[in-house]
N, C-alpha and C. Protein backbone atom coordinates (compact mmCIF):
# COMPACT_ATOMS: atom_id res chain seq x y z
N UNK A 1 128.08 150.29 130.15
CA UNK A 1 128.16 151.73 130.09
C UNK A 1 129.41 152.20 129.34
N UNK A 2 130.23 151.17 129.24
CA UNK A 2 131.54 151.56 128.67
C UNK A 2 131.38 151.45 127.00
N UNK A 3 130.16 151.58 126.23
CA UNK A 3 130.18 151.14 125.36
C UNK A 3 129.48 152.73 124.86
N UNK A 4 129.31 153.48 126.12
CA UNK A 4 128.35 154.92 125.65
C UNK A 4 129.51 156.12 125.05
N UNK A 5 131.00 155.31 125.87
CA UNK A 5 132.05 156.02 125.54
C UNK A 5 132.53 156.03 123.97
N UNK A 6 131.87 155.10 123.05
CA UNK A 6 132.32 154.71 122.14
C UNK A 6 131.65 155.25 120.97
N UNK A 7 129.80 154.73 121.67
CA UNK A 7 129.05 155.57 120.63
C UNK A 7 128.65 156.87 120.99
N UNK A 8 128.87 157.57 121.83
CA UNK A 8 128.31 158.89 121.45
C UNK A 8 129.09 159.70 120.70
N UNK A 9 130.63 159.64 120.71
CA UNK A 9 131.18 160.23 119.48
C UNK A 9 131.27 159.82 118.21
N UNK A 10 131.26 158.40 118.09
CA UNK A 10 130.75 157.99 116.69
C UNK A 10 129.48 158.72 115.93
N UNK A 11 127.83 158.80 117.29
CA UNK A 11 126.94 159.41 116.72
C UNK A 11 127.44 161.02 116.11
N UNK A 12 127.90 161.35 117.04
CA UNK A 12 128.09 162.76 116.53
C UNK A 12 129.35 163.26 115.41
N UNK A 13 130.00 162.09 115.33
CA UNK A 13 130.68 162.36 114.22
C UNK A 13 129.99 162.28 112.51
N UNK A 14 128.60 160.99 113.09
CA UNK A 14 128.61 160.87 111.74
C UNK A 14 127.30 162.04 111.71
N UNK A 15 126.70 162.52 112.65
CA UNK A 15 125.46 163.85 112.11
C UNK A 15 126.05 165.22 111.74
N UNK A 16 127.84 165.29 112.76
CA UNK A 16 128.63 166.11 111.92
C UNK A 16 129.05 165.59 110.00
N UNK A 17 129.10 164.79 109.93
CA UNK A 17 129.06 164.39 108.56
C UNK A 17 128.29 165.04 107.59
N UNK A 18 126.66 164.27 108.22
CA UNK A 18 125.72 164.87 107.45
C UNK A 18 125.09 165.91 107.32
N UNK A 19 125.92 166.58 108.14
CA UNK A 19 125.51 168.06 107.94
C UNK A 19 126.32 168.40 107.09
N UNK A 20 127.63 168.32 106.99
CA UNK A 20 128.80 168.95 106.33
C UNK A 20 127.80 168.57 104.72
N UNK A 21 127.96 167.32 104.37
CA UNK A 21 127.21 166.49 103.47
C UNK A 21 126.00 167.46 103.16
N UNK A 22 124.80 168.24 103.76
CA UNK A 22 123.94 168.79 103.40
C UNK A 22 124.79 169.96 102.82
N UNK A 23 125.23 170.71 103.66
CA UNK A 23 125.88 172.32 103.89
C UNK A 23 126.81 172.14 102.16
N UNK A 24 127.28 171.44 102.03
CA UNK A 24 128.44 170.86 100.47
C UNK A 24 126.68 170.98 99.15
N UNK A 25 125.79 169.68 99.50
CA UNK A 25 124.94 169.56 98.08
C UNK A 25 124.42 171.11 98.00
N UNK A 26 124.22 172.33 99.21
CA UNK A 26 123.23 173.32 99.23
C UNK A 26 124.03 174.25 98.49
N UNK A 27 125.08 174.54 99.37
CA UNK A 27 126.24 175.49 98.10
C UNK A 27 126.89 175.10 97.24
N UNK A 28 126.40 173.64 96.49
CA UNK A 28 126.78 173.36 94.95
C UNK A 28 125.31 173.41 94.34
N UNK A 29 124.05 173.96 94.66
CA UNK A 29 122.76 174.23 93.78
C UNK A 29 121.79 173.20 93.64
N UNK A 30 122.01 171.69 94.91
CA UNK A 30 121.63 170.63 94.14
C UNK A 30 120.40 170.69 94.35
N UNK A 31 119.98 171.44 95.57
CA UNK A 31 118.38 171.89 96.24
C UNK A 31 117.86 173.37 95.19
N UNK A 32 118.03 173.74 94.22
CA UNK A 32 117.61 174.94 93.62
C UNK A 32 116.15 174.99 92.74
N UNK A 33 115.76 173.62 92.51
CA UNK A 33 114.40 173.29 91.82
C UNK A 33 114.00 172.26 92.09
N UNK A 34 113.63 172.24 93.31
CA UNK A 34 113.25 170.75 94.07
C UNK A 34 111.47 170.28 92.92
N UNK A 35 110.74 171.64 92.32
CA UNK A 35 109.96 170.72 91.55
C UNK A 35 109.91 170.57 90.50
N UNK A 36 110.71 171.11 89.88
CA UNK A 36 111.20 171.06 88.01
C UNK A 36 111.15 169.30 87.73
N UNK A 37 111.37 168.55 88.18
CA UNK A 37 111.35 167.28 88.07
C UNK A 37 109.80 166.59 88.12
N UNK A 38 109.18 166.87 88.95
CA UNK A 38 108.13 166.75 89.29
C UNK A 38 106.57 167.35 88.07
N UNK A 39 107.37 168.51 87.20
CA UNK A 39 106.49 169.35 86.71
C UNK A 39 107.01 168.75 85.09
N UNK A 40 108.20 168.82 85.05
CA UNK A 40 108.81 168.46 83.74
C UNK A 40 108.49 166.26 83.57
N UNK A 41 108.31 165.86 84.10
CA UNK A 41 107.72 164.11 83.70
C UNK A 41 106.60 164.40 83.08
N UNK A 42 105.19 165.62 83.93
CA UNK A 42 104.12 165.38 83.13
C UNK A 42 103.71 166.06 82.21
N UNK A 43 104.79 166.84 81.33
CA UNK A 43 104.45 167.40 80.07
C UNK A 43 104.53 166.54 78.83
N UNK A 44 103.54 166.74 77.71
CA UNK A 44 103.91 165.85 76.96
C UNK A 44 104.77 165.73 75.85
N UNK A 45 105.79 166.42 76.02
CA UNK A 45 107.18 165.94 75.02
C UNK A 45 107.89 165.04 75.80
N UNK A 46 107.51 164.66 77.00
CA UNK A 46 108.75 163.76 77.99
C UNK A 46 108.88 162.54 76.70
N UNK A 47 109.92 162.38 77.09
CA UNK A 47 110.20 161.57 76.11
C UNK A 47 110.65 160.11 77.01
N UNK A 48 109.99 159.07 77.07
CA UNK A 48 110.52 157.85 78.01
C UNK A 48 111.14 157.13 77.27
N UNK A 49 111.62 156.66 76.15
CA UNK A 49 112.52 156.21 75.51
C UNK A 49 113.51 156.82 74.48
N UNK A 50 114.83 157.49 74.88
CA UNK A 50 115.49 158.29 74.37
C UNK A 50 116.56 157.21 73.54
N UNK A 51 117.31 158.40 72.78
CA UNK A 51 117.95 157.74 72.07
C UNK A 51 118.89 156.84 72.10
């Protein structure tokens, strides 16, 4: 039981992490066109071997 002392703040340090980690990519834009990627591969100028 002495080992619950150890991980439950570890867990919650690291989901405080990944939140901080989400909350940082959302207000730098990285979520702003989640399908532009998705839409832009199947047009046909993609180009798969660039210069």
């Amino acid at each position: 039981m002495e080992v619950l002392g150890i991980l439950i703040p570890v867990s919650l340090f690291l989901g405080a992490g990944g939140l901080v980690a989400f909350w940082w990519l959302l207000r730098k834009g990285q979520f702003d066109d989640p399908e532009g990627d998705a839409h832009r591969i199947l047009r046909d100028d993609y180009d798969d071997k660039p210069k």
